[in-house]
C-alpha atoms as a PDB file:
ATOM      1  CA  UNK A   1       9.283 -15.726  26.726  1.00  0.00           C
ATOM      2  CA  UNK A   2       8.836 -12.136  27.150  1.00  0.00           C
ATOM      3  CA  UNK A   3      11.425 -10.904  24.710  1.00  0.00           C
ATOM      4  CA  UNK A   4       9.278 -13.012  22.391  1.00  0.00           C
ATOM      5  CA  UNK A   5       6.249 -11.912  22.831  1.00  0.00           C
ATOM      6  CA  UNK A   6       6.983  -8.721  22.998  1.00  0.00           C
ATOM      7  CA  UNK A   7       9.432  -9.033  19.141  1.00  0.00           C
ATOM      8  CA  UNK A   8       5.947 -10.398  17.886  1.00  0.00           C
ATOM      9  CA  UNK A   9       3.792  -7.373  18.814  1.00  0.00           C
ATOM     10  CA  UNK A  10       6.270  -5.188  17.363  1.00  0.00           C
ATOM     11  CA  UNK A  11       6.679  -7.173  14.338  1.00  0.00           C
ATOM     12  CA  UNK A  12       2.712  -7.503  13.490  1.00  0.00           C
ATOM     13  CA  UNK A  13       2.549  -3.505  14.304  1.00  0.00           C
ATOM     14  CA  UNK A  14       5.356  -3.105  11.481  1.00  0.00           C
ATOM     15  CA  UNK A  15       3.815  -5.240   9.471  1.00  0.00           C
ATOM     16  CA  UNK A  16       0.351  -3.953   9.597  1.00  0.00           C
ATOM     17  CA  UNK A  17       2.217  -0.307   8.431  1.00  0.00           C
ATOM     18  CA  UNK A  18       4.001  -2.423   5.358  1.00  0.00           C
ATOM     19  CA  UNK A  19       0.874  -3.335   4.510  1.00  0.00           C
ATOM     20  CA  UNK A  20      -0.851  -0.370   3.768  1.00  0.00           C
ATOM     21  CA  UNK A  21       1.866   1.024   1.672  1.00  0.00           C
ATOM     22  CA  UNK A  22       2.028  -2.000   0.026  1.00  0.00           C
ATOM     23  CA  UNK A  23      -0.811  -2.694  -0.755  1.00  0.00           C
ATOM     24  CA  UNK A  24      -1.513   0.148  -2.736  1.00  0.00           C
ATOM     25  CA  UNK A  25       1.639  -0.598  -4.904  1.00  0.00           C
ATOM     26  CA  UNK A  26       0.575  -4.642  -5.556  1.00  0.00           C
ATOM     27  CA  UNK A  27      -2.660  -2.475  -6.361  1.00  0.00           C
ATOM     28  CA  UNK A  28      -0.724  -0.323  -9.436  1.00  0.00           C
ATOM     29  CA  UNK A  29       1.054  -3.025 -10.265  1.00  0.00           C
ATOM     30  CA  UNK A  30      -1.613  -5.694 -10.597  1.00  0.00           C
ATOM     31  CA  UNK A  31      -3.513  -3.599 -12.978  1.00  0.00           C
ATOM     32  CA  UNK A  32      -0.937  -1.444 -14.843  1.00  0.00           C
ATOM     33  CA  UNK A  33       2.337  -3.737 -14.194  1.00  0.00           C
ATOM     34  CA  UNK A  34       3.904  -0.633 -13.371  1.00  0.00           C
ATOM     35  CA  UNK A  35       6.618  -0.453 -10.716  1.00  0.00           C
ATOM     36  CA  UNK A  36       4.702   2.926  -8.916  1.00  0.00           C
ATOM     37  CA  UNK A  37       8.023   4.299  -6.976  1.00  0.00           C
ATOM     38  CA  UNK A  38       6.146   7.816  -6.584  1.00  0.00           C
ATOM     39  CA  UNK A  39       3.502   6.137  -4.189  1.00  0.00           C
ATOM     40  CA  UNK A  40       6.634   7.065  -2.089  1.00  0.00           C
ATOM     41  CA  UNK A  41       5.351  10.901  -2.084  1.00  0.00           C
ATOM     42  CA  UNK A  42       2.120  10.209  -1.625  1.00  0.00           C
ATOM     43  CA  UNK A  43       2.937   8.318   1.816  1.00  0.00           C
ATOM     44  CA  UNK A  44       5.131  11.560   2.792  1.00  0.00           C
ATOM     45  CA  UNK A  45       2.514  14.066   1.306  1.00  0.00           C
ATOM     46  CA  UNK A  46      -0.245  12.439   3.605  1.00  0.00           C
ATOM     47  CA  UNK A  47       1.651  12.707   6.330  1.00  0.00           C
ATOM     48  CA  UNK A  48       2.563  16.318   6.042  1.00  0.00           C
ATOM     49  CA  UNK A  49      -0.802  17.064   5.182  1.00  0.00           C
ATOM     50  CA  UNK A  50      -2.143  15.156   8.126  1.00  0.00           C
ATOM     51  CA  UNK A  51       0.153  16.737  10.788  1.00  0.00           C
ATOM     52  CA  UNK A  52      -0.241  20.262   8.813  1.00  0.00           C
ATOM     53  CA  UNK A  53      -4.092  19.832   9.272  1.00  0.00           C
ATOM     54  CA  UNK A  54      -4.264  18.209  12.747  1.00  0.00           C
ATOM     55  CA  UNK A  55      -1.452  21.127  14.273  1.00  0.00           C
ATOM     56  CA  UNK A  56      -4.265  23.827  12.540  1.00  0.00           C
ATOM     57  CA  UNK A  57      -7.441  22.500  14.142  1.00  0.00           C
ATOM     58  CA  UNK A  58      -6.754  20.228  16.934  1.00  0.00           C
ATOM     59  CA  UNK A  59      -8.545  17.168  15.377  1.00  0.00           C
ATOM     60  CA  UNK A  60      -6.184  14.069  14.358  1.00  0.00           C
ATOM     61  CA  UNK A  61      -9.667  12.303  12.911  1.00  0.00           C
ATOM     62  CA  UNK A  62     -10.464  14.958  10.682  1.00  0.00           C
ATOM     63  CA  UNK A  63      -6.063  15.370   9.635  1.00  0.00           C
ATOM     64  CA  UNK A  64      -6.265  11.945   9.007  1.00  0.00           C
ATOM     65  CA  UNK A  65      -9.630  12.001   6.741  1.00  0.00           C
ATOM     66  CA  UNK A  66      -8.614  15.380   4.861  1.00  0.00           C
ATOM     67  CA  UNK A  67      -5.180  13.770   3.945  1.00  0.00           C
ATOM     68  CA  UNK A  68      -6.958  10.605   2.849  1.00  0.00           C
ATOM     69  CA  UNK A  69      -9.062  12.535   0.476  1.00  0.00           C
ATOM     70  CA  UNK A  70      -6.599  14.648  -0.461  1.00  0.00           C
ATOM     71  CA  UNK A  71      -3.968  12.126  -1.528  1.00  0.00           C
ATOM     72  CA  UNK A  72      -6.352  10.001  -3.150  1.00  0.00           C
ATOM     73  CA  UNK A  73      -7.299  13.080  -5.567  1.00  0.00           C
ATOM     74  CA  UNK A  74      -3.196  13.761  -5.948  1.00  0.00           C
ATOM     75  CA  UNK A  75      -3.208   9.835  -6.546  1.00  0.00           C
ATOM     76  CA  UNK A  76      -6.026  10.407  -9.359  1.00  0.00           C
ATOM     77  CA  UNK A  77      -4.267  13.192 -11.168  1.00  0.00           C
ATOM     78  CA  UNK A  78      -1.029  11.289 -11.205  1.00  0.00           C
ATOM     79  CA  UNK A  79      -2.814   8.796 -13.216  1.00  0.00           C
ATOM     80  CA  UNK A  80      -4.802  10.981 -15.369  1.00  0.00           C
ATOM     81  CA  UNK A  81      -1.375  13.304 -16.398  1.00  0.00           C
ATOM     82  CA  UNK A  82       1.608  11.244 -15.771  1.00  0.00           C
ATOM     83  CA  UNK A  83       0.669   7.422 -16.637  1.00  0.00           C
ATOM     84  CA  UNK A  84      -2.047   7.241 -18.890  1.00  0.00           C
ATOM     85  CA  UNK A  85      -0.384   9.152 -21.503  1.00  0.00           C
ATOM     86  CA  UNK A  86       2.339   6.869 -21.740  1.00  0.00           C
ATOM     87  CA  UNK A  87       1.088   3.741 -20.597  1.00  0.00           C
ATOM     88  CA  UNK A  88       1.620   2.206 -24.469  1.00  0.00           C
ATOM     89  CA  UNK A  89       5.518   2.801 -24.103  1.00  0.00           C
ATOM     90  CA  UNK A  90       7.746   0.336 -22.931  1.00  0.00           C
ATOM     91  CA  UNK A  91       8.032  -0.487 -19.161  1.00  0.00           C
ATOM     92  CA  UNK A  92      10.868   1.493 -18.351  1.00  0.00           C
ATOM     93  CA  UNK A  93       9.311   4.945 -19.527  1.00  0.00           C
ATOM     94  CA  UNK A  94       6.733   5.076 -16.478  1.00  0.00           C
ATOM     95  CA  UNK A  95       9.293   3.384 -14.075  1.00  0.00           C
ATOM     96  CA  UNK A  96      11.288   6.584 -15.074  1.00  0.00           C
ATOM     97  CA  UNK A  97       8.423   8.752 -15.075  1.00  0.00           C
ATOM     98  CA  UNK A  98       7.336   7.474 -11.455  1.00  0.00           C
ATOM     99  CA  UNK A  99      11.068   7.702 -10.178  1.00  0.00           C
ATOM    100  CA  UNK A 100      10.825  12.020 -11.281  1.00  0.00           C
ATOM    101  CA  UNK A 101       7.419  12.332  -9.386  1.00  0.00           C
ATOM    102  CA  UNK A 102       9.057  10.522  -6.705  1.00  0.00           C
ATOM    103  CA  UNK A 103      11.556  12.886  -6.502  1.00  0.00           C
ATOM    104  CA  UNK A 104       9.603  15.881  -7.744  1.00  0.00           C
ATOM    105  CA  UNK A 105       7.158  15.283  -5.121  1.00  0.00           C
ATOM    106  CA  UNK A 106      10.215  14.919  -2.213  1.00  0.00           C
ATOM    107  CA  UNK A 107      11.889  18.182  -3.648  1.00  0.00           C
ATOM    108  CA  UNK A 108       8.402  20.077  -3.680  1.00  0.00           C
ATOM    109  CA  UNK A 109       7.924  18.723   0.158  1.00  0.00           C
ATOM    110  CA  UNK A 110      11.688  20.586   1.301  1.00  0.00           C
ATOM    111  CA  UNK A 111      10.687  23.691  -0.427  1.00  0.00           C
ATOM    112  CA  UNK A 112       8.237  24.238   1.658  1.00  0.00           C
ATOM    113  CA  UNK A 113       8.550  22.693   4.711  1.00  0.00           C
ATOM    114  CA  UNK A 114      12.082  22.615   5.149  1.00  0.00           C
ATOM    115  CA  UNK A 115      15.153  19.998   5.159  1.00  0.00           C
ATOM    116  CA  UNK A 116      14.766  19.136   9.176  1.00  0.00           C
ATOM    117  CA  UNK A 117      10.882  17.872   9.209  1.00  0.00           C
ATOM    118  CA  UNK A 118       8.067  19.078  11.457  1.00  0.00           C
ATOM    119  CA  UNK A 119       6.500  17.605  14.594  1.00  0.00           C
ATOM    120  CA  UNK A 120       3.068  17.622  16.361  1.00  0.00           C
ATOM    121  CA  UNK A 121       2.097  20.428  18.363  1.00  0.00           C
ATOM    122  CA  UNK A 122       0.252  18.387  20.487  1.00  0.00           C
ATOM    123  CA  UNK A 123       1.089  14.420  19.658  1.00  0.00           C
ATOM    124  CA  UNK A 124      -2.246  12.274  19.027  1.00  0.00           C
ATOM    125  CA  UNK A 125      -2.500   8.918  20.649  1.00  0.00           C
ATOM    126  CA  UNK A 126      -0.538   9.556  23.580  1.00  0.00           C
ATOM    127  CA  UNK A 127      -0.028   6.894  26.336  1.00  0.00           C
ATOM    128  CA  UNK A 128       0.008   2.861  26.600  1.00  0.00           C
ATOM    129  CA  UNK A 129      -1.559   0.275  27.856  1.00  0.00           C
ATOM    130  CA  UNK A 130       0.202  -2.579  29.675  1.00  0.00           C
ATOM    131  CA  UNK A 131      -0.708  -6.027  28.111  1.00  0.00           C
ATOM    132  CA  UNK A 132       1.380  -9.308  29.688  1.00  0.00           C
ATOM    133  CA  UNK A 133       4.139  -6.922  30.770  1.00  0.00           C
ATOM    134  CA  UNK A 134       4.534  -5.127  27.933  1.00  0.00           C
ATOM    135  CA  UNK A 135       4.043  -0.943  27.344  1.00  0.00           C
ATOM    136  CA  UNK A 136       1.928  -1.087  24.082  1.00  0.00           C
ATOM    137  CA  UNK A 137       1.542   2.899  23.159  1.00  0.00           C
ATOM    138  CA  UNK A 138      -1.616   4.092  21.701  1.00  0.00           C
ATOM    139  CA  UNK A 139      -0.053   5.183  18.623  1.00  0.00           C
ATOM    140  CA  UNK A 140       0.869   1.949  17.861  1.00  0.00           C
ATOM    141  CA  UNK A 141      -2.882   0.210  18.630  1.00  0.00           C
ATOM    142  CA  UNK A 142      -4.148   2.642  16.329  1.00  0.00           C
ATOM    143  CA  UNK A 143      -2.006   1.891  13.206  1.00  0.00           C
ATOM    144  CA  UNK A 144      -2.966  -1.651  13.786  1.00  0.00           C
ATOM    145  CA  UNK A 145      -6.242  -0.782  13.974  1.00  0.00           C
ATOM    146  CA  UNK A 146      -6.505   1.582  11.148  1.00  0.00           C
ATOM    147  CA  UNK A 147      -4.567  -0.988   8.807  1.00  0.00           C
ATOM    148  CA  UNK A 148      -7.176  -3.782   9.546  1.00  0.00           C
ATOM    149  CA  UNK A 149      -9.946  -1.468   9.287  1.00  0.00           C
ATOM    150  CA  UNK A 150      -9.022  -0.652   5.668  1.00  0.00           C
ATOM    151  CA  UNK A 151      -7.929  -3.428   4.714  1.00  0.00           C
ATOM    152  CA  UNK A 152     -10.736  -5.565   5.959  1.00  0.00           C
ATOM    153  CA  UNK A 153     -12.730  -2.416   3.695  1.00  0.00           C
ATOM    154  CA  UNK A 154     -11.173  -3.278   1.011  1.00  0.00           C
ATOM    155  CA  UNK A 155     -11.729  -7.220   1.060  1.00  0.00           C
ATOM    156  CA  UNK A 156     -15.238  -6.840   1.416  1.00  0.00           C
ATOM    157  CA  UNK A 157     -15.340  -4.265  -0.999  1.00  0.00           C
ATOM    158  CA  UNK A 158     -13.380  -6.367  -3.629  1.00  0.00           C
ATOM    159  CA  UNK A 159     -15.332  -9.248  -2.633  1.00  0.00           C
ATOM    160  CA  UNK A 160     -18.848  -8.132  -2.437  1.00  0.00           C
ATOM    161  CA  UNK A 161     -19.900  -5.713  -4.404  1.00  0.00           C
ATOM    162  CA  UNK A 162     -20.320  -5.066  -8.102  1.00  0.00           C
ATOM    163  CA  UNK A 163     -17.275  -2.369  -8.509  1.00  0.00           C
ATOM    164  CA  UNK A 164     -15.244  -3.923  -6.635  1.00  0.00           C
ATOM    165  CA  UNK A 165     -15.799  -7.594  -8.888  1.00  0.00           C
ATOM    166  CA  UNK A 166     -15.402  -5.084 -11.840  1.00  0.00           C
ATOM    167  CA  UNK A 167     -11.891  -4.213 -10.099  1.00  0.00           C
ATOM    168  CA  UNK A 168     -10.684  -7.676  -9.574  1.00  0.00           C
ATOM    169  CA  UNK A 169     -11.799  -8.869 -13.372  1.00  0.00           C
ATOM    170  CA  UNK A 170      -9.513  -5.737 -14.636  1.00  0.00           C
ATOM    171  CA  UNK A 171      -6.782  -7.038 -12.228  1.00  0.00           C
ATOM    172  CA  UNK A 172      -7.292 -10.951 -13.918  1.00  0.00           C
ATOM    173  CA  UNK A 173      -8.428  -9.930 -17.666  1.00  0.00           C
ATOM    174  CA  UNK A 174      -8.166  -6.663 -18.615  1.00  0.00           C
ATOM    175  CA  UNK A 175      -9.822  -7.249 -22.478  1.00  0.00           C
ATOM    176  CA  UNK A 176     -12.487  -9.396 -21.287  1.00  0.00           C
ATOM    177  CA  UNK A 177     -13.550  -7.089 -18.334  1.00  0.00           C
ATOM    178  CA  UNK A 178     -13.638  -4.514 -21.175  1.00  0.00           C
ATOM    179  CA  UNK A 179     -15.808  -6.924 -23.482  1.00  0.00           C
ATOM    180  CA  UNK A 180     -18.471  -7.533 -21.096  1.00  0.00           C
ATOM    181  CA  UNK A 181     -18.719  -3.747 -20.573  1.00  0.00           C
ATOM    182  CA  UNK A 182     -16.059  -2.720 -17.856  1.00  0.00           C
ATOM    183  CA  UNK A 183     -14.833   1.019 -17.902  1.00  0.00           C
ATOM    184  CA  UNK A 184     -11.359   0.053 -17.232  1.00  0.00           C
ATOM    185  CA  UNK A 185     -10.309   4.013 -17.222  1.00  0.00           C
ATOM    186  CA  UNK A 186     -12.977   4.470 -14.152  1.00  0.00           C
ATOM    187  CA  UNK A 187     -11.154   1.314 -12.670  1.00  0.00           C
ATOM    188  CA  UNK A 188      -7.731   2.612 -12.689  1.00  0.00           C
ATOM    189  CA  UNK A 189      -8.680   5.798 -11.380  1.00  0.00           C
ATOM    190  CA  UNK A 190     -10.667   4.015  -8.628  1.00  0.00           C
ATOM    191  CA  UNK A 191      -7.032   1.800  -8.272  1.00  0.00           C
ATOM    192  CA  UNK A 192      -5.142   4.658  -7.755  1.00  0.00           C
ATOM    193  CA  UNK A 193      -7.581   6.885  -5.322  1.00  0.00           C
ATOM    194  CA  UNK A 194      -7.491   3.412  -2.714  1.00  0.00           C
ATOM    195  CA  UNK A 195      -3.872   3.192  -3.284  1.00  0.00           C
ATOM    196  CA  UNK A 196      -3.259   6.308  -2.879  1.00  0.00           C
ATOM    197  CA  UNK A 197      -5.584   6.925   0.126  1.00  0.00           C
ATOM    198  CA  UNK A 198      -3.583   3.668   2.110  1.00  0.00           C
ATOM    199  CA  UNK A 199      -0.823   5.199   1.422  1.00  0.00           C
ATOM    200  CA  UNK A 200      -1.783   8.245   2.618  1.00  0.00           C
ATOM    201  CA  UNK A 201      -3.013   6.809   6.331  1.00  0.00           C
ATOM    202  CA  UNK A 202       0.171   4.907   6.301  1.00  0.00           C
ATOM    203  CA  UNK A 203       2.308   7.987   6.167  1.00  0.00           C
ATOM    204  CA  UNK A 204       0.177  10.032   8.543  1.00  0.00           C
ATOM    205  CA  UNK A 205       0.548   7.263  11.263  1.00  0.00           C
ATOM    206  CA  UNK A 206       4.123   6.538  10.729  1.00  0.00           C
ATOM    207  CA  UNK A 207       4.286  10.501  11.583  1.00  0.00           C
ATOM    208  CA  UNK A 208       2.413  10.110  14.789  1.00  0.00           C
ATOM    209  CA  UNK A 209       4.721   6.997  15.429  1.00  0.00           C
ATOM    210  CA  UNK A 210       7.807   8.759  15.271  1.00  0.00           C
ATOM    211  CA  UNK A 211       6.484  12.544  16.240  1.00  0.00           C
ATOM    212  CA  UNK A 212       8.166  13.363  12.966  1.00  0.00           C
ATOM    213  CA  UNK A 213       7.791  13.630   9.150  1.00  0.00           C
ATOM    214  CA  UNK A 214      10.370  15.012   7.060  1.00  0.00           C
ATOM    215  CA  UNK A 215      10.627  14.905   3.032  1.00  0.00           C
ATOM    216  CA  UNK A 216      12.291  11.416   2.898  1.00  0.00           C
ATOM    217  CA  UNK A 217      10.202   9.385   5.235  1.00  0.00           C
ATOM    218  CA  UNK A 218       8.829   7.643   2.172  1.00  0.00           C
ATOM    219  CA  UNK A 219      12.074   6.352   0.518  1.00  0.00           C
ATOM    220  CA  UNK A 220      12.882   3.320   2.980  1.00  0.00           C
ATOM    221  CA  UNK A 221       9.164   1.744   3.431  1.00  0.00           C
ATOM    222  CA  UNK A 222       8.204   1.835   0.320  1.00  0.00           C
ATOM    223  CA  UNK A 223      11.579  -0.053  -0.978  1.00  0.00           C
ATOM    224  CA  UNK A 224      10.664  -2.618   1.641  1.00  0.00           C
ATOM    225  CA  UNK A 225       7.208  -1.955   0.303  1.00  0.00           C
ATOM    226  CA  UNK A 226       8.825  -3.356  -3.324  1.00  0.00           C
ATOM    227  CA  UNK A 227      10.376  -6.310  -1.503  1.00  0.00           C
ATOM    228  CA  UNK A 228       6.888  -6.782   0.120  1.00  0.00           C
ATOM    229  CA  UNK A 229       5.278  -7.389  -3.025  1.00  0.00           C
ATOM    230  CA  UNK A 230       7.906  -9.332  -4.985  1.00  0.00           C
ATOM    231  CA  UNK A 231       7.769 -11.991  -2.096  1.00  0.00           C
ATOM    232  CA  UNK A 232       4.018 -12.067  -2.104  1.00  0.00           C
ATOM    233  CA  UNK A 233       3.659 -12.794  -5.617  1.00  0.00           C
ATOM    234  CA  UNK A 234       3.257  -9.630  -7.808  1.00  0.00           C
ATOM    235  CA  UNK A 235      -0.166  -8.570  -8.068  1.00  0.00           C
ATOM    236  CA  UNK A 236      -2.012 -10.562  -5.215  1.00  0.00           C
ATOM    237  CA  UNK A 237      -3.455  -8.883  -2.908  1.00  0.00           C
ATOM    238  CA  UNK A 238      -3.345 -11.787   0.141  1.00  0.00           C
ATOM    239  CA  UNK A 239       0.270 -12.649  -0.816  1.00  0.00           C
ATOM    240  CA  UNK A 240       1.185  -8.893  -0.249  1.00  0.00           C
ATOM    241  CA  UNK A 241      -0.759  -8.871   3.503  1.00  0.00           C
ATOM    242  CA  UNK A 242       1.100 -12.085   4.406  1.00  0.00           C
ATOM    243  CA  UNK A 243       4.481 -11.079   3.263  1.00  0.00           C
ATOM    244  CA  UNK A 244       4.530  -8.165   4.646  1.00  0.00           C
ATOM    245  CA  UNK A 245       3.148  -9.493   8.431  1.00  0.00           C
ATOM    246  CA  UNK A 246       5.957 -11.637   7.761  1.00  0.00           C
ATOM    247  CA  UNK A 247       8.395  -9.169   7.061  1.00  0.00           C
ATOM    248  CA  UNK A 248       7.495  -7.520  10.333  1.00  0.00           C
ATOM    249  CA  UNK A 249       8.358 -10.367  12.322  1.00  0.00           C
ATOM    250  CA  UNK A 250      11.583 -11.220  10.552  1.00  0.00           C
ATOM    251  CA  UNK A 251      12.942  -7.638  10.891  1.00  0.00           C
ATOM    252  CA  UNK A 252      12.008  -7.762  14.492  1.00  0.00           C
ATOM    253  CA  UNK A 253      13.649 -11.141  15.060  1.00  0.00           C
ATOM    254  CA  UNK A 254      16.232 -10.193  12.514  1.00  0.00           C
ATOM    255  CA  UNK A 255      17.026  -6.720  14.753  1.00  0.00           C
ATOM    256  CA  UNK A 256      17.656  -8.471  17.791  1.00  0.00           C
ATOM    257  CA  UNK A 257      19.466 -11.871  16.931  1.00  0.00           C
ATOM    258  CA  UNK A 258      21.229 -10.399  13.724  1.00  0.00           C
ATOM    259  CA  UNK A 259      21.850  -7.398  14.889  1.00  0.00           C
ATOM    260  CA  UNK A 260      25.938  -7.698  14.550  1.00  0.00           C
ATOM    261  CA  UNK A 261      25.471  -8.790  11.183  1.00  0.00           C
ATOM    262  CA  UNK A 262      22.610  -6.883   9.477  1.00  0.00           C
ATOM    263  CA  UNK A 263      20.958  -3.591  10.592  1.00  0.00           C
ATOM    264  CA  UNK A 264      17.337  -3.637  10.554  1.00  0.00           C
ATOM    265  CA  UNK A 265      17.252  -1.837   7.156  1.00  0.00           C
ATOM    266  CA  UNK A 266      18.923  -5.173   5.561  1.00  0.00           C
ATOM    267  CA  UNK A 267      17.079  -7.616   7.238  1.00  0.00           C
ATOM    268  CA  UNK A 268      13.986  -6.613   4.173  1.00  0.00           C
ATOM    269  CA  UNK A 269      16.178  -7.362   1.421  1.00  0.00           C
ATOM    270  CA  UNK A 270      18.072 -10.257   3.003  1.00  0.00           C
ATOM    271  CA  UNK A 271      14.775 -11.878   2.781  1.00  0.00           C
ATOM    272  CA  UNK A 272      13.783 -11.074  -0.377  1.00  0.00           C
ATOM    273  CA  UNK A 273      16.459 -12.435  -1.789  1.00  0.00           C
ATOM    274  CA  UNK A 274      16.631 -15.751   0.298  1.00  0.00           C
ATOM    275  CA  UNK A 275      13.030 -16.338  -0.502  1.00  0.00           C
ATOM    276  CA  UNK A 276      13.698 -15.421  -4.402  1.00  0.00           C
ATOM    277  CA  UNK A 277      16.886 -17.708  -4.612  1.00  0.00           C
ATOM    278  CA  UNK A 278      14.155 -20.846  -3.578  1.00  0.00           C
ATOM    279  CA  UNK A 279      10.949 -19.480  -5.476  1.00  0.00           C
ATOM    280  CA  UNK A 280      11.320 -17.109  -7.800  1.00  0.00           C
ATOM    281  CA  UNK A 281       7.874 -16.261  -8.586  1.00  0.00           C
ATOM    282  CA  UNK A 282       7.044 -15.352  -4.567  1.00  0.00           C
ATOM    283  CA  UNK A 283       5.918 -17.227  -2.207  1.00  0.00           C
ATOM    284  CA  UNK A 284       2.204 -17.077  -3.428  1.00  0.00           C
ATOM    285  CA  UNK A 285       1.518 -16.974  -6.963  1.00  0.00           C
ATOM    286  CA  UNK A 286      -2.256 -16.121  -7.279  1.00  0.00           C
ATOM    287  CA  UNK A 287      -2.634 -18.799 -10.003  1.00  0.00           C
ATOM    288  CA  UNK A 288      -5.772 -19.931  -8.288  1.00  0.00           C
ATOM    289  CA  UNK A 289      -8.215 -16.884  -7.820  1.00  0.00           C
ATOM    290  CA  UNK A 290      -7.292 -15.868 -10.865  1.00  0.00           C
ATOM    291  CA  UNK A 291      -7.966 -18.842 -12.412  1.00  0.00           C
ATOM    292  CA  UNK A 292     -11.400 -18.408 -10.781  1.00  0.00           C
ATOM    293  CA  UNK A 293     -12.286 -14.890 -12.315  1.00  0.00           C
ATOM    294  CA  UNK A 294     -11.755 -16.136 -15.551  1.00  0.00           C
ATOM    295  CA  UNK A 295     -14.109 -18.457 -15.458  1.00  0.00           C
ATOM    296  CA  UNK A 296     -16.592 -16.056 -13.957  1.00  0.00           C
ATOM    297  CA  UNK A 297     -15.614 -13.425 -16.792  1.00  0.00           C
ATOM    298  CA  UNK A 298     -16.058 -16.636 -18.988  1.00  0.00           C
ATOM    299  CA  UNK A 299     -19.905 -17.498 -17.824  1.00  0.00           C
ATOM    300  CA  UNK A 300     -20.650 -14.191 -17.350  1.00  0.00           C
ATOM    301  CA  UNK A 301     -19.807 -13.225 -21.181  1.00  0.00           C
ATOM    302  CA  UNK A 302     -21.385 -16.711 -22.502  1.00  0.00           C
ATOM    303  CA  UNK A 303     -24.696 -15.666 -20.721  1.00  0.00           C
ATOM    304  CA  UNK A 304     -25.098 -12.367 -22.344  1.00  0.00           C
ATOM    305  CA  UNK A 305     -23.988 -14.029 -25.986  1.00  0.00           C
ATOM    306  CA  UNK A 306     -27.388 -16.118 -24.933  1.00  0.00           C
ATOM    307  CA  UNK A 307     -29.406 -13.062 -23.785  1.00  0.00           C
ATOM    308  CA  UNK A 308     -28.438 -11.075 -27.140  1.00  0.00           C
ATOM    309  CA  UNK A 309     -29.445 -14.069 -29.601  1.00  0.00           C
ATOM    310  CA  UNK A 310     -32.834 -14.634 -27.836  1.00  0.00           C
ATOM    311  CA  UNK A 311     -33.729 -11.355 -28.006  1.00  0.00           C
ATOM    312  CA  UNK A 312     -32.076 -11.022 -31.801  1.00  0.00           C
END
């Protein structure tokens, strides 16, 4: 009962860090359908930037603010010089382009920090509490907390205010949004500052996780971040939080009980592909909110048709 428990905490902790890398990918995709492999560097680049910071002042909440801003304007100008250009060309030019920034980004991270990766001076978050005989560290309570902190954020951003409706129409209908007066260029760069920022938390807490950040720390969870969002339906944003709680808890299971047949590594795409071979499209398809904010785009556009020819 123990060893079960204690699998499930560690598989919702995992899964809480999937989830805020990828959610900022199902974020790029949803609105650009663009596979965004160089969100990879921005999860390393906030956490060198949040360990660089925090080792230089002494304050983890101000490294882990400074990177947030910080990535989110590097996520911004990655739009603005590398994607909007060339968002007319076929799909494969900004895959490629995203896979060089990727790399681009890693190389530029080795330069000048080196090949073997820094640690903390002094490690944040230090410690654990004992909860039903279990050693839960503090690191790990506050990557769970961060992730529901933002992500809760961004639901009632999304859900309740007037940007964040203007967000989720782009997401649905892209022309319409832009018919009833949208600014879909201030959306996208709004998309890829929260993206980016997620990201950039994500990477500085995996640091403090692991005492460690090197140039490829990105690479393996934002793959698993790609099999994250294929299996919760590409695009939607509660399919992504699901599947990747889920994936948490199979690779935790999948560690322990599979561990002489698949390393923990595989577990990801094992189950992306089981779950693909049965439902192709993901296990949540988003038909139905969708559905929903076209109709809303829908009455929202018939009411101003109304307005204009009573005032006309």
């Amino acid at each position: 009962m123990n060893l079960i428990l204690n699998l499930t905490t560690q598989g919702l902790i995992n899964g809480a860090i999937y989830a805020l890398v990828a959610i900022g990918l199902a974020m790029v995709f949803g609105l650009l359908r663009v596979l965004h492999i160089a969100h990879a560097g921005l999860f390393t680049l906030g956490g060198y930037l949040g360990l660089v910071i925090t080792n230089a002042t002494g304050s983890f909440a101000l490294g882990m603010l400074l990177s947030m801003v910080a990535v989110a304007a590097c996520g911004m100008l990655m739009y603005r010089f590398c994607y909007e250009p060339i968002l007319e060309q076929p799909p494969y030019v900004p895959l490629i382009a995203s896979v060089g920034m990727f790399l681009a980004i890693e190389e530029f991270l080795r330069l000048v920090f080196g090949d073997y990766g820094l640690s903390y001076r002094v490690p944040p978050l230090q410690g654990a509490v004992v909860f039903a005989g279990m050693q839960i560290k503090y690191a790990e309570l506050g990557a769970v907390a961060m992730a529901v902190i933002l992500l809760a954020g961004l639901a009632v951003f999304a859900a309740h205010t007037r940007v964040g409706m203007a967000w989720r129409a782009s997401v649905s209908e892209p022309r319409m949004a832009a018919s009833c007066g949208i600014s879909l260029r201030q959306v996208r760069y709004l998309n890829f500052a929260i993206g980016s920022a997620f990201a950039a938390a994500a990477g500085v807490m995996v640091g403090v996780l692991n005492n460690l950040v090197e140039p490829s720390m990105g690479a393996v969870p934002t793959y698993k971040a790609l099999a994250i969002i294929v299996l919760g339906g590409l695009g939607n944003m509660a399919g992504t939080l699901t599947a990747s709680l889920l994936l948490g808890l199979v690779e935790a299971f999948g560690s322990t009980y599979l561990a002489n047949v698949l390393d923990r590594d595989s577990v990801a795409f094992a189950a992306m592909l089981a779950v693909l071979l049965v439902k192709p499209q993901g296990l949540f398809s988003g038909g139905q909110w969708r559905r929903r904010l076209v109709q809303l785009m829908k009455q929202k556009g018939a009411t101003q048709w109304a307005l204009m020819k009573r005032h006309s």
